[in-house]
Structure formats: structure tokens, C-alpha cells
N, C-alpha and C. Protein backbone atom coordinates (compact mmCIF):
# COMPACT_ATOMS: atom_id res chain seq x y z
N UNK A 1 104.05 103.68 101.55
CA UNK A 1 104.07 102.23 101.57
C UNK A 1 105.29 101.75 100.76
N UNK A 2 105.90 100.95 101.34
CA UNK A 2 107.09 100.17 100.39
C UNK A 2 107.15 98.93 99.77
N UNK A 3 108.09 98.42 99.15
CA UNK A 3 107.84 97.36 97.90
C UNK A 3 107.20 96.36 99.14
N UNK A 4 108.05 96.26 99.63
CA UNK A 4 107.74 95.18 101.07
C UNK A 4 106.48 95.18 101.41
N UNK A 5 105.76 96.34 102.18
CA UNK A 5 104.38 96.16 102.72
C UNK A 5 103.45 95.87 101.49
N UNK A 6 103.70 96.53 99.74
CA UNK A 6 102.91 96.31 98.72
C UNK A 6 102.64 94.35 98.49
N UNK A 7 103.98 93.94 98.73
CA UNK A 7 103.94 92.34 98.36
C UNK A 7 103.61 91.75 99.63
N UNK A 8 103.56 91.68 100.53
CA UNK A 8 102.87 91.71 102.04
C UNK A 8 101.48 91.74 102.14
N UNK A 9 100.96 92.91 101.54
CA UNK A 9 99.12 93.06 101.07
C UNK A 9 98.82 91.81 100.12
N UNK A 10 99.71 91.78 99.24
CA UNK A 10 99.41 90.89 97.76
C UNK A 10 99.04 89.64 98.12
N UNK A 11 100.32 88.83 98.81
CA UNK A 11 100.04 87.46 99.61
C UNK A 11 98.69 87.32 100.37
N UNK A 12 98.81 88.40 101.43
CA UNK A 12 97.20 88.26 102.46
C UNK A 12 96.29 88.58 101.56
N UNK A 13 96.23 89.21 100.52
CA UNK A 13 95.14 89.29 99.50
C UNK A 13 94.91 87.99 99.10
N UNK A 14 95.61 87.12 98.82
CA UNK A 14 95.57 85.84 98.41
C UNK A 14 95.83 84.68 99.43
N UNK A 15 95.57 84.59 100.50
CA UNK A 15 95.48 83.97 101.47
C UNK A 15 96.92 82.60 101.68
N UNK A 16 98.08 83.93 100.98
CA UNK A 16 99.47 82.99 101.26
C UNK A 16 100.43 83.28 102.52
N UNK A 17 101.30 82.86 102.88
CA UNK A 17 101.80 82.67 104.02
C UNK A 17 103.23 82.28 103.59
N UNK A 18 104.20 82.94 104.03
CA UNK A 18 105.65 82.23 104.55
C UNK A 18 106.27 80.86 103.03
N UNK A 19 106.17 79.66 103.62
CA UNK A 19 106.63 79.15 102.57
C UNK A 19 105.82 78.44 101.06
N UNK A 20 104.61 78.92 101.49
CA UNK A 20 103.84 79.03 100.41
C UNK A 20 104.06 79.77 98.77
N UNK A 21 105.15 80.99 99.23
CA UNK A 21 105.11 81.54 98.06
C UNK A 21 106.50 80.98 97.28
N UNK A 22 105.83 81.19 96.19
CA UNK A 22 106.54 80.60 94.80
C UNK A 22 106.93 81.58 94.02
N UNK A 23 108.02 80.92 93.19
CA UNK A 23 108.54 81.90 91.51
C UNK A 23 107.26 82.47 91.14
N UNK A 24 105.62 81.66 90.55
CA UNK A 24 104.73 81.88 90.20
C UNK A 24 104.25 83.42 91.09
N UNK A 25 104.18 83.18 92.18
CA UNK A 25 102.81 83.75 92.81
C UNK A 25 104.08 85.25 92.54
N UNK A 26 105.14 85.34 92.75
CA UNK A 26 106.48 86.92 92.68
C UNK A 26 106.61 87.78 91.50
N UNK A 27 105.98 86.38 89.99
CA UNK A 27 106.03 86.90 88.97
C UNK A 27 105.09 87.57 88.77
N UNK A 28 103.89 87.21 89.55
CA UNK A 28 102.24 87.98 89.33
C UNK A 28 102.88 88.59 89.99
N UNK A 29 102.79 89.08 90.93
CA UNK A 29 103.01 90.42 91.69
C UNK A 29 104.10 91.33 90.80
N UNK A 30 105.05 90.86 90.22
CA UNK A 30 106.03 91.74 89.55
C UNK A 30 105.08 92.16 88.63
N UNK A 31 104.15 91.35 87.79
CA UNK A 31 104.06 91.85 86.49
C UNK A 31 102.94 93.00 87.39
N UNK A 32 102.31 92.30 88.40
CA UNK A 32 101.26 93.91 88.50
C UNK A 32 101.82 95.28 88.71
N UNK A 33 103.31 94.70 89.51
CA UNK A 33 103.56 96.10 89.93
C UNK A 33 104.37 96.92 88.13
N UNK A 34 104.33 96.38 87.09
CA UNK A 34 105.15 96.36 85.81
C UNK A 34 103.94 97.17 85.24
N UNK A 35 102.54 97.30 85.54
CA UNK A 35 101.44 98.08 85.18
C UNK A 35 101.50 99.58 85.65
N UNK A 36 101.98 99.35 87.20
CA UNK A 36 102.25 100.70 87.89
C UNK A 36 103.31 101.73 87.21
N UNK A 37 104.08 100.62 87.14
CA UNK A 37 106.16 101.10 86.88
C UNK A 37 106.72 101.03 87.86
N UNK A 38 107.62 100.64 87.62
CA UNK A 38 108.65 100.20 88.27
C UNK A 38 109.61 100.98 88.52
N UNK A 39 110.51 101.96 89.84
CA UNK A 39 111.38 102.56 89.76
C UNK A 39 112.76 101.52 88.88
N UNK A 40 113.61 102.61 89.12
CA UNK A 40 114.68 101.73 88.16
C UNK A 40 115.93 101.34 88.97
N UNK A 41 115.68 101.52 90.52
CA UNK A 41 116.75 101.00 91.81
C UNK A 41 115.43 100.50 92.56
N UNK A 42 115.42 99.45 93.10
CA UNK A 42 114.81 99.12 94.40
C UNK A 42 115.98 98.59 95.93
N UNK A 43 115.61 99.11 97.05
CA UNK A 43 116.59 98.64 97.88
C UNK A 43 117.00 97.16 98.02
N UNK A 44 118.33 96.79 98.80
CA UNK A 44 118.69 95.44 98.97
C UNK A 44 117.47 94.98 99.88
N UNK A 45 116.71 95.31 100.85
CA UNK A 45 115.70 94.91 101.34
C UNK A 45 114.65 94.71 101.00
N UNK A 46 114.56 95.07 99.71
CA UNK A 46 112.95 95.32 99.10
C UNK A 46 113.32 93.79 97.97
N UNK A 47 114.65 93.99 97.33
CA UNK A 47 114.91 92.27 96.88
C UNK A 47 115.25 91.54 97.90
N UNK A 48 115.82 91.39 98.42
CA UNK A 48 115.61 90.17 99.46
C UNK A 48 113.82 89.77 99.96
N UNK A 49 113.44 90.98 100.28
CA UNK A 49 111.82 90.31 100.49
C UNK A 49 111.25 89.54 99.50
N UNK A 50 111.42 89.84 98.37
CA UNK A 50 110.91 89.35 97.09
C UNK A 50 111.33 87.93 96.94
N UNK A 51 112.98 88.05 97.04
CA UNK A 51 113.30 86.47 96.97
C UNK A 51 113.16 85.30 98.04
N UNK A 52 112.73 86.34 99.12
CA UNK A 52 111.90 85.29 100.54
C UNK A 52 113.17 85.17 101.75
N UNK A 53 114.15 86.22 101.05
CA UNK A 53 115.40 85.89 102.56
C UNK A 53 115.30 87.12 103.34
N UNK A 54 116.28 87.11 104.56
CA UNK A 54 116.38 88.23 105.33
C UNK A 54 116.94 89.31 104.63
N UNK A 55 116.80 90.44 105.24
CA UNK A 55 117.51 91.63 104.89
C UNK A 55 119.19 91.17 105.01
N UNK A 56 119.76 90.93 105.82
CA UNK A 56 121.07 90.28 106.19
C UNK A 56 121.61 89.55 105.21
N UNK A 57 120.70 88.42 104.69
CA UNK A 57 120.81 87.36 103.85
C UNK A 57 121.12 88.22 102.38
N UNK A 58 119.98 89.68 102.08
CA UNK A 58 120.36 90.06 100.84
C UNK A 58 121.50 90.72 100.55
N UNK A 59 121.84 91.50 101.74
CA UNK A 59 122.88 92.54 101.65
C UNK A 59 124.52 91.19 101.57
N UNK A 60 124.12 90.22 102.55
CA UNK A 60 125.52 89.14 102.13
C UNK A 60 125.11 88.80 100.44
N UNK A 61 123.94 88.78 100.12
CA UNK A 61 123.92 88.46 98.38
C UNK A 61 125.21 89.30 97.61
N UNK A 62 124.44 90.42 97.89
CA UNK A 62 124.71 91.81 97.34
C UNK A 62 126.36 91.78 96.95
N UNK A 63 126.65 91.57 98.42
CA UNK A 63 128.41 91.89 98.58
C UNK A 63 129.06 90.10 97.78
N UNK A 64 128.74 89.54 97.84
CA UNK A 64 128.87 88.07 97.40
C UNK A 64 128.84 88.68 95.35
N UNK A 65 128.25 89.44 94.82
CA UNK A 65 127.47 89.73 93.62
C UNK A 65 126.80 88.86 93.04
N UNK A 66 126.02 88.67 93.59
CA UNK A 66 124.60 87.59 93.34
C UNK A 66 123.42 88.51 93.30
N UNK A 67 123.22 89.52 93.22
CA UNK A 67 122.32 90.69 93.56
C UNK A 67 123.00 91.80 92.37
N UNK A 68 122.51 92.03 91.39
CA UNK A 68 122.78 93.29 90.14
C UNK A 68 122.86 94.64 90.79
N UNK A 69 123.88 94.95 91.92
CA UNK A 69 123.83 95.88 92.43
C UNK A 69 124.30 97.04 91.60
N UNK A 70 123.66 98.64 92.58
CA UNK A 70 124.92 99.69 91.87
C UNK A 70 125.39 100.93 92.87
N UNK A 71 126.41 101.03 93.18
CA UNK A 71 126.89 101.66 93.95
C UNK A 71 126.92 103.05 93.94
N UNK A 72 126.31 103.30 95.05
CA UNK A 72 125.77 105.08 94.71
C UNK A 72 126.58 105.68 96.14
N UNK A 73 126.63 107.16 95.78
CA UNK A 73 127.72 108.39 97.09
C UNK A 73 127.35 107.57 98.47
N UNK A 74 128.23 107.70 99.44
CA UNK A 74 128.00 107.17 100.64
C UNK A 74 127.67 106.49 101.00
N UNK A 75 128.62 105.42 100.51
CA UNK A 75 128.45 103.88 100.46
C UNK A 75 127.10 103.20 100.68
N UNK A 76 126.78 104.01 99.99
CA UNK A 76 124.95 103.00 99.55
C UNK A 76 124.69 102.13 98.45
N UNK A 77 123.57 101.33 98.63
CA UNK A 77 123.90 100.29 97.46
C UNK A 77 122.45 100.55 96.66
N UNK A 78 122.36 99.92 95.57
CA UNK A 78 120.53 99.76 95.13
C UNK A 78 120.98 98.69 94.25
N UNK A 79 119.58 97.69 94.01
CA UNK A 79 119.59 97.01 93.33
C UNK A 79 118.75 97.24 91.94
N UNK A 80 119.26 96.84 90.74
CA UNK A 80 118.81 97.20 89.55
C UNK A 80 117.72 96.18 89.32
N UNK A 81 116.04 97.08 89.06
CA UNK A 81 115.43 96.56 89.02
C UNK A 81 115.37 95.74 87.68
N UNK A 82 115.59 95.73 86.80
CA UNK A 82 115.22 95.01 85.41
C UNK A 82 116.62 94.12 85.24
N UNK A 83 117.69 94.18 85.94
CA UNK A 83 118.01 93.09 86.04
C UNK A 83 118.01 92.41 87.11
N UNK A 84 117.30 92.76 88.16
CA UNK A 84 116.84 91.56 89.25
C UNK A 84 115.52 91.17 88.71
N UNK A 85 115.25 91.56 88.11
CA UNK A 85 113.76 90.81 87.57
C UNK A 85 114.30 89.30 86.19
N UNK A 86 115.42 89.69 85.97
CA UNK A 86 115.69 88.88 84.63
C UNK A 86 116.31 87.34 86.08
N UNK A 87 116.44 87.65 86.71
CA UNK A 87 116.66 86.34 87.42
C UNK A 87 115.40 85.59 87.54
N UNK A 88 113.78 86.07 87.68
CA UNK A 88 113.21 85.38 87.69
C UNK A 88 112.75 84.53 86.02
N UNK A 89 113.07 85.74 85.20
CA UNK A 89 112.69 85.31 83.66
C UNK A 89 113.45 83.89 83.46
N UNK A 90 114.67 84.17 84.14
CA UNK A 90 115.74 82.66 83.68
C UNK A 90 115.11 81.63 83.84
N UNK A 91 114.24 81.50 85.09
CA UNK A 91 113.48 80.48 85.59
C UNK A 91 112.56 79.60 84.56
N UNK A 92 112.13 80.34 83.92
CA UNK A 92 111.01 80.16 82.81
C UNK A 92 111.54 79.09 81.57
N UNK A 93 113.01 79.47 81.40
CA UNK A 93 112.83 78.58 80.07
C UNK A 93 112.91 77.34 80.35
């Protein structure tokens, strides 16, 4: 199962939908998955789901550097989880 289908369950667990979800409802789900652990790369697709855009939309983030990427052999990308998470913390103050 991936970050995607995990936050996918979470919403229908909670009877949310599309533009229903909020900063609030991403931070619960982060902090649950913060109980599990958290790898320390998640894919550009797995943040873009999180932040509610397309895969397309994240990877133009990514290359834009709006996305805490890190560039790994064969031109692959990952996004750094603890600092894509500090984008939602900013929100807070």
C-alpha cells in the first residue's frame, strides 16, 4: 500500500471527499502516520497527493523548487520528508 492509497483510506474513513480536505484534516493524518515513522524520502507523487494537486502539478513543483527535493542516480527525484512536512508547520503560526 502507498502513502497515496494510506491517505485515500483516511479521508473515506472520515467521510471526506475532494475539496473538503484541509491543512487540518493532512496534519492528522501526518501526525498518525509520525506514530508509524515516516520514511525519510517520499515520492513527488505521494507529496503532491498530500497537497491535493496532480502528479504533473507536483513534479512542475519539484522542478520550479517549491518541493524540498533530492536528487538521486538516474535522474530520479524524492522529496524530503521532514522538510515537506515543515511547509505545513509554517501554516500554524
Amino acid at each position: 500500500m502507498t502513502l497515496k492509497d494510506d491517505f485515500r483510506a483516511y479521508l473515506e474513513s472520515r467521510g471526506l471527499h475532494g475539496d473538503e480536505v484541509r491543512v487540518e484534516v493532512i496534519n492528522n493524518f501526518l501526525d498518525e502516520l509520525y506514530k508509524e515513522g515516516l520514511p525519510m524520502l517520499i515520492s513527488v507523487p505521494d507529496a503532491a497527493c498530500l497537497l491535493g494537486v496532480s502528479r504533473k502539478t507536483g513534479y512542475e513543483m519539484a522542478k520550479k523548487g517549491q518541493l524540498p527535493i533530492v536528487k538521486l542516480p538516474n535522474n530520479r527525484i524524492k522529496v524530503n520528508t521532514r522538510r515537506f512536512l515543515e511547509i505545513f508547520d509554517e501554516g500554524d503560526d
